[in-house]
N, C-alpha and C. Protein backbone atom coordinates (compact mmCIF):
# COMPACT_ATOMS: atom_id res chain seq x y z
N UNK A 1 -24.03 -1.08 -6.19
CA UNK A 1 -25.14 -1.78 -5.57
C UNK A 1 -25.97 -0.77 -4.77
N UNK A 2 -27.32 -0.52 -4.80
CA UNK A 2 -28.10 0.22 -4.20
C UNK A 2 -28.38 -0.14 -2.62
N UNK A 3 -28.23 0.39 -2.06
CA UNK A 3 -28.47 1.05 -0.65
C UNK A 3 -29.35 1.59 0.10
N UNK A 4 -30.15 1.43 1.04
CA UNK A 4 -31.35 2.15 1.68
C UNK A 4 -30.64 3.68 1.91
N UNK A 5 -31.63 4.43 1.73
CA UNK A 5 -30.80 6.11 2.31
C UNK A 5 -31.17 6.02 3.87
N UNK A 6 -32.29 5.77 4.12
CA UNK A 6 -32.42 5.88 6.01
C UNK A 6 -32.95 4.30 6.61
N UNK A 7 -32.34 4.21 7.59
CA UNK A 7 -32.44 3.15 8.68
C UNK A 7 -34.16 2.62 8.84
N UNK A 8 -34.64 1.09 8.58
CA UNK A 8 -36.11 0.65 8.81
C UNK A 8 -36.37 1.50 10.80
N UNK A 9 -37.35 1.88 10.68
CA UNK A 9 -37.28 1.66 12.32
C UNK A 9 -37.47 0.32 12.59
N UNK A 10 -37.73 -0.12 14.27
CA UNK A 10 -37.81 -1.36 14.32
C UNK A 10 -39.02 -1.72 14.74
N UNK A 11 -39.98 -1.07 14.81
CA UNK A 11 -41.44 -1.19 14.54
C UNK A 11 -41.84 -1.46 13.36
N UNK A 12 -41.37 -0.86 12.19
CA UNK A 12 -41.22 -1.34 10.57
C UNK A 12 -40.83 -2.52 10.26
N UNK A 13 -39.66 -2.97 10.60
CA UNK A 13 -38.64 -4.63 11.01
C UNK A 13 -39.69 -4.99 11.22
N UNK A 14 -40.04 -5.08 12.25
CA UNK A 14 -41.03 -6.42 12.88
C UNK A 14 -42.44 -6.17 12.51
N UNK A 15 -42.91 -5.29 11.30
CA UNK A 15 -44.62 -5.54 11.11
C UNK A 15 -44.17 -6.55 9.65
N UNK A 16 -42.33 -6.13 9.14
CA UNK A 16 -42.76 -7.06 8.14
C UNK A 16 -42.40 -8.76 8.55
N UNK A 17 -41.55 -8.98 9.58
CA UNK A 17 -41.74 -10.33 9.68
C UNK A 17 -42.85 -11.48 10.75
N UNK A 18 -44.32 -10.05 10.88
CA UNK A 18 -44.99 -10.82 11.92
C UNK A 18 -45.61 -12.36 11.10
N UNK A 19 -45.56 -12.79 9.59
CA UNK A 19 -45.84 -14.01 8.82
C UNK A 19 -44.56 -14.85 9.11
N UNK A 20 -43.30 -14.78 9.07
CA UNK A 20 -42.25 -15.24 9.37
C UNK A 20 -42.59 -15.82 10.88
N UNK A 21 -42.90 -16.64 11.29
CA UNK A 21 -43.09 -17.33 12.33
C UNK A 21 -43.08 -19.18 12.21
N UNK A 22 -42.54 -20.04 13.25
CA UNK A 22 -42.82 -21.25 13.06
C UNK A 22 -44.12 -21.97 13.27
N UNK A 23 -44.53 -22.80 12.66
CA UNK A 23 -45.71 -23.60 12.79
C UNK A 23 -45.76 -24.81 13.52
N UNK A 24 -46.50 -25.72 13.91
CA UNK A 24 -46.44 -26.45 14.52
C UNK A 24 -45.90 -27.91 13.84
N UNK A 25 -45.52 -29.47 14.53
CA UNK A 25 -45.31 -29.70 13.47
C UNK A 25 -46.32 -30.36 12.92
N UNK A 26 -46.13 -30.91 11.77
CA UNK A 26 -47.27 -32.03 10.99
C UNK A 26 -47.33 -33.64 11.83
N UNK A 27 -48.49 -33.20 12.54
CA UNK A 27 -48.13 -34.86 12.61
C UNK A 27 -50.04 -35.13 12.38
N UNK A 28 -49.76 -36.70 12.45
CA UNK A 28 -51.33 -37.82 11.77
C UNK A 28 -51.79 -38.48 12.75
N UNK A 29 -52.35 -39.72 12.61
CA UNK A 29 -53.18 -40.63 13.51
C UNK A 29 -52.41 -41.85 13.02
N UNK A 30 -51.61 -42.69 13.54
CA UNK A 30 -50.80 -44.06 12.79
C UNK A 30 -52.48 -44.70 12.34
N UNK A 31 -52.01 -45.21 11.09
CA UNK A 31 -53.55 -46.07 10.72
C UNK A 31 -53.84 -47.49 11.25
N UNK A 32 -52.27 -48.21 12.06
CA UNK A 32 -52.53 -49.73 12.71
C UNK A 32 -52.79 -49.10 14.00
N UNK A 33 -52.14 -48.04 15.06
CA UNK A 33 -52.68 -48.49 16.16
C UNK A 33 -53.72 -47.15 16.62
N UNK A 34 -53.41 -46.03 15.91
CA UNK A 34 -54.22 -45.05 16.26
C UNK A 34 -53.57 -43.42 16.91
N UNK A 35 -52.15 -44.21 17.49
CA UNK A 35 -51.66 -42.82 17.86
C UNK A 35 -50.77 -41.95 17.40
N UNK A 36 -50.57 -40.94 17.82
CA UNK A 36 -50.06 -39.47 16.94
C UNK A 36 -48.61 -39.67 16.51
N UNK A 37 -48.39 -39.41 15.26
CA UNK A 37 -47.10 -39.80 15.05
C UNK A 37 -46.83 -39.03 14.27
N UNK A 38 -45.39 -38.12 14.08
CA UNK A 38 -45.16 -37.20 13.04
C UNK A 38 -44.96 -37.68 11.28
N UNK A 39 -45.70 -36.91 10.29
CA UNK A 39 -45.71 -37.18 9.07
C UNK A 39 -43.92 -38.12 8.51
N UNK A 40 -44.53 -39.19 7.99
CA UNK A 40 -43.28 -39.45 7.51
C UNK A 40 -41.85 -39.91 7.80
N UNK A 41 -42.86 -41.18 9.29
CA UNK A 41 -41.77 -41.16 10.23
C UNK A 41 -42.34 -42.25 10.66
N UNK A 42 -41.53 -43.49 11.37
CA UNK A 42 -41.96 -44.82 11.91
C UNK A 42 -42.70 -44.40 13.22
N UNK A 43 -43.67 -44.99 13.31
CA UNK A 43 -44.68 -45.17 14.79
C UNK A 43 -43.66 -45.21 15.44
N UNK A 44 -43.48 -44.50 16.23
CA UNK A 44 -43.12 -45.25 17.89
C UNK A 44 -43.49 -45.96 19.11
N UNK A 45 -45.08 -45.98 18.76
CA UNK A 45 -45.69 -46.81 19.50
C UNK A 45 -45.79 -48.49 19.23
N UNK A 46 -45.89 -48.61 17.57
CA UNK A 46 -46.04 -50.06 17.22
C UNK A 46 -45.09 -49.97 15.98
N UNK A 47 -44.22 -49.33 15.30
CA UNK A 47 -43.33 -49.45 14.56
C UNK A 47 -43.57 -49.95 13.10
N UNK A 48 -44.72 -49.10 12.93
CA UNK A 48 -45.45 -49.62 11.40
C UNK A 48 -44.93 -48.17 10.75
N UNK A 49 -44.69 -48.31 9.25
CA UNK A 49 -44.62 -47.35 8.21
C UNK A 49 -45.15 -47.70 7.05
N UNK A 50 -46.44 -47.32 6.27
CA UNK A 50 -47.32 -47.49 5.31
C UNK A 50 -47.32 -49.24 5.10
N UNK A 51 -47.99 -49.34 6.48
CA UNK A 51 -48.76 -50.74 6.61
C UNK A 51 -47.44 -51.79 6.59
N UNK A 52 -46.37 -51.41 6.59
CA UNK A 52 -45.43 -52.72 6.89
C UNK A 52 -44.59 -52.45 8.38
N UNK A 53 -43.94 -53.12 8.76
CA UNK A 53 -43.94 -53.09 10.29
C UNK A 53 -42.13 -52.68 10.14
N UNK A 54 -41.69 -51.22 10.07
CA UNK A 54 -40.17 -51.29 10.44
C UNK A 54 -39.16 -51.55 11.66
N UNK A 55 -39.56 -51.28 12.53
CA UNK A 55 -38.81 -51.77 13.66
C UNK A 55 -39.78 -52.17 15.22
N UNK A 56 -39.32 -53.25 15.36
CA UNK A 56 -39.87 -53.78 16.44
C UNK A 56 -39.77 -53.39 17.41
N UNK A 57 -40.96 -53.22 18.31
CA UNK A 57 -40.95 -52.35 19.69
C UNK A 57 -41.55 -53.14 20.18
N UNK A 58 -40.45 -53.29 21.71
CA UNK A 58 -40.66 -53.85 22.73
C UNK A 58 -41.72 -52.74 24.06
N UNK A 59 -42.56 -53.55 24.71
CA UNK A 59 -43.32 -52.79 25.91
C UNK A 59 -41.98 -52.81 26.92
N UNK A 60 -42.50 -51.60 27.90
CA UNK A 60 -42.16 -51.27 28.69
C UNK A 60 -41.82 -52.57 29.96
N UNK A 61 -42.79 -53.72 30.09
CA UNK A 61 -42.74 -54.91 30.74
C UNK A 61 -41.07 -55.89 30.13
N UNK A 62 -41.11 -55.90 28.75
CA UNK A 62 -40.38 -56.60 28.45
C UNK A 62 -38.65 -56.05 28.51
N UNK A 63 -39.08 -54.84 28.58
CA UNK A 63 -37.23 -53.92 29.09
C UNK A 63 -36.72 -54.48 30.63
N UNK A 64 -37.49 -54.29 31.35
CA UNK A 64 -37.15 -54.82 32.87
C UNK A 64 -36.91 -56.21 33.19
């Protein structure tokens, strides 16, 4: 199995993984109530997923 003959420096290392970085994540606009919700994932504000309603959320009034 082939082998490097000399050591990357580590200025070399890190110019090749400055693309290797995380992105932010994906998130949308929910289309029933309007707010930000990550791709592919039930509202948490009103509990809709492609226009049908998966889990019911209670307000903050009705917990107390």
């Amino acid at each position: 199995m082939a082998l490097p003959k000399r050591r990357h420096s580590q200025a070399r290392r890190d110019k090749s993984r400055t693309h290797q970085r995380v992105s932010g994540l994906p998130s949308t606009d929910c289309p029933q109530c309007g707010a930000i919700r990550l791709t592919h994932r039930v509202c948490s504000s009103c509990g809709y997923y492609r226009g049908r309603q998966m889990v019911i959320v209670k307000s903050k009034k009705e917990k107390k």
